[in-house]
Protein backbone atom coordinates (compact mmCIF):
# COMPACT_ATOMS: atom_id res chain seq x y z
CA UNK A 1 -124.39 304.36 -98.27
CA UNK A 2 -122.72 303.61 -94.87
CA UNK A 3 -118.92 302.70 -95.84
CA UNK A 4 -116.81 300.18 -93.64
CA UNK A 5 -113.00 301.71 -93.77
CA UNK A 6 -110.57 298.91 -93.20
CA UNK A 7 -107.65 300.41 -94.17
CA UNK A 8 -106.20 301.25 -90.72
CA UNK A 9 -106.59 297.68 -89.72
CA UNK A 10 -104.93 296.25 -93.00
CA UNK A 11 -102.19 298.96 -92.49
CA UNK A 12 -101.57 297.98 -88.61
CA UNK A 13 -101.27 293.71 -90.18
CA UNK A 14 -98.66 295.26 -92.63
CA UNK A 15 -96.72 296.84 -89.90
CA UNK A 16 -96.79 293.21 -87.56
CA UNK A 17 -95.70 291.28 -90.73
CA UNK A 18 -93.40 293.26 -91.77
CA UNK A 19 -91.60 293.07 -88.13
CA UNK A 20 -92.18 289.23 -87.59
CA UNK A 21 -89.72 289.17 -90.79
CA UNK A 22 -87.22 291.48 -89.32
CA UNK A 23 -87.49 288.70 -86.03
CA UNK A 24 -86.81 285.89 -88.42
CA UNK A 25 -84.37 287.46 -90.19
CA UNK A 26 -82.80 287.98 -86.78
CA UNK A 27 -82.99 284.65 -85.69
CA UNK A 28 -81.85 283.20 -88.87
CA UNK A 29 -78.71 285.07 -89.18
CA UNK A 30 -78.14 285.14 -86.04
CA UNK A 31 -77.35 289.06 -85.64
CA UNK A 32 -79.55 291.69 -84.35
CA UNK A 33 -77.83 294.24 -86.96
CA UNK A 34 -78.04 292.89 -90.61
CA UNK A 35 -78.27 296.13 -92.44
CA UNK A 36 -77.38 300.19 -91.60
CA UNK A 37 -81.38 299.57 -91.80
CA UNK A 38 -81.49 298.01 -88.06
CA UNK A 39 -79.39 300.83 -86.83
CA UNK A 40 -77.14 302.64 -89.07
CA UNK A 41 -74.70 303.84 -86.22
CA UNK A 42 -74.45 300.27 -84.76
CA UNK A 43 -73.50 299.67 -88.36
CA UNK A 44 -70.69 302.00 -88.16
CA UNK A 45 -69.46 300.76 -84.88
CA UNK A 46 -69.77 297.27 -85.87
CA UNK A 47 -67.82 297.57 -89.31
CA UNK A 48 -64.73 299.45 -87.51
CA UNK A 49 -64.44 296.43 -84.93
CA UNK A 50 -64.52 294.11 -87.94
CA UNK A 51 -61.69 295.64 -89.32
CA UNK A 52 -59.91 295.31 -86.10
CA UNK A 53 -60.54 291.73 -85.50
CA UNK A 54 -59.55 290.87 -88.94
CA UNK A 55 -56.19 292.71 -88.41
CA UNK A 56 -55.61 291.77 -85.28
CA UNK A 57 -56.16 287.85 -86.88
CA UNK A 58 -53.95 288.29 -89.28
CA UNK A 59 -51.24 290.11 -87.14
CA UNK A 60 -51.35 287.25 -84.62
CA UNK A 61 -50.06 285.12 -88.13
CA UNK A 62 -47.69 287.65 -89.07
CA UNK A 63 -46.44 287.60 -85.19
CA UNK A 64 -46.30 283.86 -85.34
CA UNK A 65 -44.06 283.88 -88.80
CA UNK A 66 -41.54 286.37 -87.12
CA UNK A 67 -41.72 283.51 -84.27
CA UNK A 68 -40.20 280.90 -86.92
CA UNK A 69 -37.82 283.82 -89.03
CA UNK A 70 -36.24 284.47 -85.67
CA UNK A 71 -36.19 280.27 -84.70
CA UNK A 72 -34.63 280.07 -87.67
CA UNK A 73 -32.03 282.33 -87.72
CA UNK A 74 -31.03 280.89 -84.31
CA UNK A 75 -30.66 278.00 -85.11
CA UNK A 76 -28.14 278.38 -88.15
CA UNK A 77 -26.00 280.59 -85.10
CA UNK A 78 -26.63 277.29 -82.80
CA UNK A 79 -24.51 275.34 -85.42
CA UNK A 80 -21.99 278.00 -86.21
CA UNK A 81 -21.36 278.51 -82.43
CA UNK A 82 -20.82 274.28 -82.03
CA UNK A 83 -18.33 274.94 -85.60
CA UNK A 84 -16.44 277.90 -83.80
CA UNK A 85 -16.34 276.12 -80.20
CA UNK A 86 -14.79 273.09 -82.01
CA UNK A 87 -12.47 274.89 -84.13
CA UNK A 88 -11.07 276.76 -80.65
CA UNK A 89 -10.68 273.41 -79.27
CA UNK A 90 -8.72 271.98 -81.59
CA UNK A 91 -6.21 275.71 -81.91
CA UNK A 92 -5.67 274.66 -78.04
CA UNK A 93 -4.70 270.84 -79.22
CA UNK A 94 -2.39 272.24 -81.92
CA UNK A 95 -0.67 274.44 -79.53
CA UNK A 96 1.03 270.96 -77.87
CA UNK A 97 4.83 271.14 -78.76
CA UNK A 98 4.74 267.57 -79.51
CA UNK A 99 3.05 267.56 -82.73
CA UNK A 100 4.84 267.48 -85.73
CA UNK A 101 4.11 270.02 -88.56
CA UNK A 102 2.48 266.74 -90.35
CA UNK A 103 -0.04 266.68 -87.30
CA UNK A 104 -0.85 270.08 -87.51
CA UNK A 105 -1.73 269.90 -90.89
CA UNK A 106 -4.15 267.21 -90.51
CA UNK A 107 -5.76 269.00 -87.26
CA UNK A 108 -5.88 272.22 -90.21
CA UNK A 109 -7.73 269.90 -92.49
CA UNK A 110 -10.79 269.89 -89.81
CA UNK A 111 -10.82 273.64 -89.43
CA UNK A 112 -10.64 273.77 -92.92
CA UNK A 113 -14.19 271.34 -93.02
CA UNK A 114 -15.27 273.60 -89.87
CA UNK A 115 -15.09 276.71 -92.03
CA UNK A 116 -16.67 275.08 -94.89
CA UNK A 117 -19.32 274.10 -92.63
CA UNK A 118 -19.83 277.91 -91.25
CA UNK A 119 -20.14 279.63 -94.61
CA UNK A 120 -22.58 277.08 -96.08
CA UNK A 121 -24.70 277.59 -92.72
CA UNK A 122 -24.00 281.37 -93.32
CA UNK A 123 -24.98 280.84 -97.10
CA UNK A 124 -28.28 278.35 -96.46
CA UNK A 125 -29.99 280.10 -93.40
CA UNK A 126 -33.24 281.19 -94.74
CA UNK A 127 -36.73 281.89 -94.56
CA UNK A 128 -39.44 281.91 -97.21
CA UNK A 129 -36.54 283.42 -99.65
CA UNK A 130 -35.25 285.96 -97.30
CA UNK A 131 -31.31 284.98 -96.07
CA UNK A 132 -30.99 285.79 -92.60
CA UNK A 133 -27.39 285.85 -92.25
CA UNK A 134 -25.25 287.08 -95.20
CA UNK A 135 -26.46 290.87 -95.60
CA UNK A 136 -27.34 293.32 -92.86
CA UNK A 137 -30.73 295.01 -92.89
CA UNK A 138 -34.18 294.53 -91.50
CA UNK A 139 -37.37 292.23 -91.66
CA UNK A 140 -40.86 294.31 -90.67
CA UNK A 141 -43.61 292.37 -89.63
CA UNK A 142 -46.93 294.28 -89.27
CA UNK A 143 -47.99 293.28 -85.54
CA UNK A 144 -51.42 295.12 -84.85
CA UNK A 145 -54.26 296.63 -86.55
CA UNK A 146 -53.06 299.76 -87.02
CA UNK A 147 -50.12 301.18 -89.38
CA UNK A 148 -47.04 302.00 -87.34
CA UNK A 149 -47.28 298.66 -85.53
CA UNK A 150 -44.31 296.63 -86.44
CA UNK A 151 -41.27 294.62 -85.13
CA UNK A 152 -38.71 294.45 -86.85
CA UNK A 153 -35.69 291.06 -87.32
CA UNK A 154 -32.60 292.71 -87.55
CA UNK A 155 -30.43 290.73 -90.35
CA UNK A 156 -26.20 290.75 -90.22
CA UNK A 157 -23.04 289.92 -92.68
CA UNK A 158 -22.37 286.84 -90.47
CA UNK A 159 -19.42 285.90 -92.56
CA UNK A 160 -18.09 289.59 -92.71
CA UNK A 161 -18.07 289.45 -88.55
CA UNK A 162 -16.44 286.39 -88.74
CA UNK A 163 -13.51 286.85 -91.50
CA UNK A 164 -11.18 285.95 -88.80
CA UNK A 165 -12.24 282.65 -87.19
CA UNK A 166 -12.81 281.72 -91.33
CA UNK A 167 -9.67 282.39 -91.71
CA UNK A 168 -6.98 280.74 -89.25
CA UNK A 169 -4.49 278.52 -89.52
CA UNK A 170 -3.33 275.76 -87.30
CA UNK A 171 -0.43 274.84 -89.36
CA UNK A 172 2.05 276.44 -87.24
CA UNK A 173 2.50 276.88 -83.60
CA UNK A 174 2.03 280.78 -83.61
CA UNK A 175 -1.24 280.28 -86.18
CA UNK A 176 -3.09 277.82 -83.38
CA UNK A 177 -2.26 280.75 -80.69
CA UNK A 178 -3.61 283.50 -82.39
CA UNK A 179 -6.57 281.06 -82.95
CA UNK A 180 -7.51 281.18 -79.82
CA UNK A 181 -8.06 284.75 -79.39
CA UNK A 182 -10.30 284.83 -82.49
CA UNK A 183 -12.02 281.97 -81.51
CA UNK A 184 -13.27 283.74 -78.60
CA UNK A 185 -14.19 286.95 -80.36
CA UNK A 186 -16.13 284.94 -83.02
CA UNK A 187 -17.96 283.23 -80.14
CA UNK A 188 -18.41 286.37 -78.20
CA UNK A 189 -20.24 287.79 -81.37
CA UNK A 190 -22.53 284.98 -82.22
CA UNK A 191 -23.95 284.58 -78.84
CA UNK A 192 -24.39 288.42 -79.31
CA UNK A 193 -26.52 287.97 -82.21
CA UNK A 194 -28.55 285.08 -80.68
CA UNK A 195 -29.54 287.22 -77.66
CA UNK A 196 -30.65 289.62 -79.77
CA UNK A 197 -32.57 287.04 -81.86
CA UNK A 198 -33.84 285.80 -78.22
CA UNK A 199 -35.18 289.04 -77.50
CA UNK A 200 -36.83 289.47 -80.55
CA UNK A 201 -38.42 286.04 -80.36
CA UNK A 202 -39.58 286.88 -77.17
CA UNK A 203 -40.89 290.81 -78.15
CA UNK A 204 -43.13 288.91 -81.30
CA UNK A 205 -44.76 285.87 -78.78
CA UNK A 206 -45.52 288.67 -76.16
CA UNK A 207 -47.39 290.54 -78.84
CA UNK A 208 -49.09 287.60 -80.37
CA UNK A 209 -50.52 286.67 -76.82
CA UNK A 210 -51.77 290.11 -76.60
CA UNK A 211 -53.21 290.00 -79.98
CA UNK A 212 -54.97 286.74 -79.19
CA UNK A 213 -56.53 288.30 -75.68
CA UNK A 214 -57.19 291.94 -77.60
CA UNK A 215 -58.90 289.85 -80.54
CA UNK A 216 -61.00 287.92 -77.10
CA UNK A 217 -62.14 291.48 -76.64
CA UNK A 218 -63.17 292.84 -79.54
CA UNK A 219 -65.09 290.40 -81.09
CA UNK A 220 -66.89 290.00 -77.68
CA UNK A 221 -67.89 294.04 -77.82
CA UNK A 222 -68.96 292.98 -81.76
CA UNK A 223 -71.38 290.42 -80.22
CA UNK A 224 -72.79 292.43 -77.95
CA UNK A 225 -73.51 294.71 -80.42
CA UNK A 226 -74.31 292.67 -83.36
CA UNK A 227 -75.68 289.39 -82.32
CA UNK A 228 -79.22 288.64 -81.84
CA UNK A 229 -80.81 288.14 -78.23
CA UNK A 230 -82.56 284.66 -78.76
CA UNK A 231 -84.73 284.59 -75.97
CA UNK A 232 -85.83 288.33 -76.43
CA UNK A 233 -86.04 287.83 -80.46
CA UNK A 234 -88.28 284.77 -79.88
CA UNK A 235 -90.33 286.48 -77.30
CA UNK A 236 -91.01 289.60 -79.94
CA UNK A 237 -91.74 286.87 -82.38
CA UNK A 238 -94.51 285.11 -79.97
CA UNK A 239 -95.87 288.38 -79.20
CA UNK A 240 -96.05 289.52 -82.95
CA UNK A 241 -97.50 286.44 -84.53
CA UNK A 242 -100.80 286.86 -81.35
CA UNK A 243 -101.13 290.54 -83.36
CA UNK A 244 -100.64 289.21 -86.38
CA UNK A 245 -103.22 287.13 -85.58
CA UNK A 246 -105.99 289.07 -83.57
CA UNK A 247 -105.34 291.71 -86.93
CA UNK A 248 -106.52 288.75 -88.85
CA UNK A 249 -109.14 287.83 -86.68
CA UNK A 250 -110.35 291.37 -86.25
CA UNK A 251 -110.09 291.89 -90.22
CA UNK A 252 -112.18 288.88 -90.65
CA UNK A 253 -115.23 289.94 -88.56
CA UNK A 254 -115.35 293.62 -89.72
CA UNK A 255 -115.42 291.50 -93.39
CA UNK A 256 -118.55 289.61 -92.20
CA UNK A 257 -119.92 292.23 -90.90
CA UNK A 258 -119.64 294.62 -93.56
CA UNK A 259 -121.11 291.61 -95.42
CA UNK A 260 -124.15 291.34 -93.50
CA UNK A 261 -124.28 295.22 -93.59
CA UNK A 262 -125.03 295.49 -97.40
CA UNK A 263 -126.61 292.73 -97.85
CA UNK A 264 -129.48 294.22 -95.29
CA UNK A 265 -129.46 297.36 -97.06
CA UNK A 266 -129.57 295.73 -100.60
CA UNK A 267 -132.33 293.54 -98.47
């Protein structure tokens, strides 16, 4: 009996299916590389930038929060610089012979409110639970990807720095001249501390622009890489669905013909 063998053409059709659904799994997702499957080292490549641009992401947040900490903390030193600027004014006024001891007392009642004002600044500075001025130590922010990459916001015992200016008296003529002098070394230290809180401000928006352009980057390289070429996708597509096709077509006629074959010899 003559045999037809159609098993090569069935097994080519398998092969041009099975790729038209890799296409349209392609063009659905939109990525070239769904599965270690499509290329297993393009996998690997892909899932390292991933982690990258998801911690670069999140460090451009952290960078932003340090941002605010440092705003802040600044701003509570803003207000204690106006208290201390106001509190060396007034040691000047109460060093005018002509006041009476009664005037000097009620000039002492302001620096008394001024000093109430600076420790409750001192005491209510805060962010997200963290107080920024009554203990020294350190805030770490994790700015990068990678471990290692931090800036840190250096924290100080405002009110231990300033035990001085919290402590004068304008009650006397001698008390509103040593004010002075203390005065100016409690303002010399604040504006101290806000350049350094300046700097730091600056150090975390530097890195969070870099973050932003480094996180540009990467997840361009991850397109490249991972995203799916439309126009060659849906020109592979075109191309397999005319094989898919002609393997049907071709199928279909060695069918009939093995059809017409028998039915001749079974005449």
């Amino acid at each position: 009996m003559i045999g037809f063998n159609t098993e090569s053409n069935t097994s080519l059709l398998q092969q041009v299916q099975n790729k038209q659904e890799s296409i349209l799994e392609k063009l659905s997702s939109g990525k070239r590389i769904n599965s270690a499957a499509d290329g297993a080292a393009a996998q690997q490549i892909i899932d390292r930038l991933t982690t990258q641009v998801e911690g670069n992401r999140q460090s451009i947040s952290n960078a932003f929060d340090g941002v605010s900490l440092t705003q802040v903390a600044e701003g509570g030193l803003a207000g204690i610089t106006e208290d201390v600027n106001r509190i060396r004014e007034l040691s000047i006024q109460s060093g005018n012979g002509l006041l009476t001891d009664s005037d000097r007392q009620a000039i002492q009642s302001e620096v008394t409110q001024l000093q109430d004002n600076i420790s409750q600044t001192i005491e209510q500075t805060e962010f997200a639970g963290k107080s920024l001025l009554s203990s020294d130590g350190n805030i770490d922010f994790q700015i990068g990807a990678n471990a290692g990459q931090k800036i840190g916001v250096a924290t100080q015992d405002v009110a231990a720095s300033l035990n001085d200016i919290l402590n004068v008296d304008l009650s006397t003529a001698q008390g509103a001249e040593d004010a002075i002098a203390v005065a100016d070394d409690a303002a010399e230290f604040v504006d101290s501390a806000r350049a350094d809180l300046g700097a730091t401000q600056n150090q975390f928006e530097s890195a969070a622009r870099n973050l932003t352009q480094t996180d540009i980057n990467v997840s361009a390289a991850r397109s490249r890489i991972q995203d799916t070429d439309f126009a060659q996708a849906t020109s592979e597509n075109a191309a397999a669905s005319i094989l898919s096709q002609t393997s049907l077509a071709v199928q279909g006629i060695a069918n009939q013909q093995q059809g017409q074959v028998l039915s001749l010899l079974n005449g």
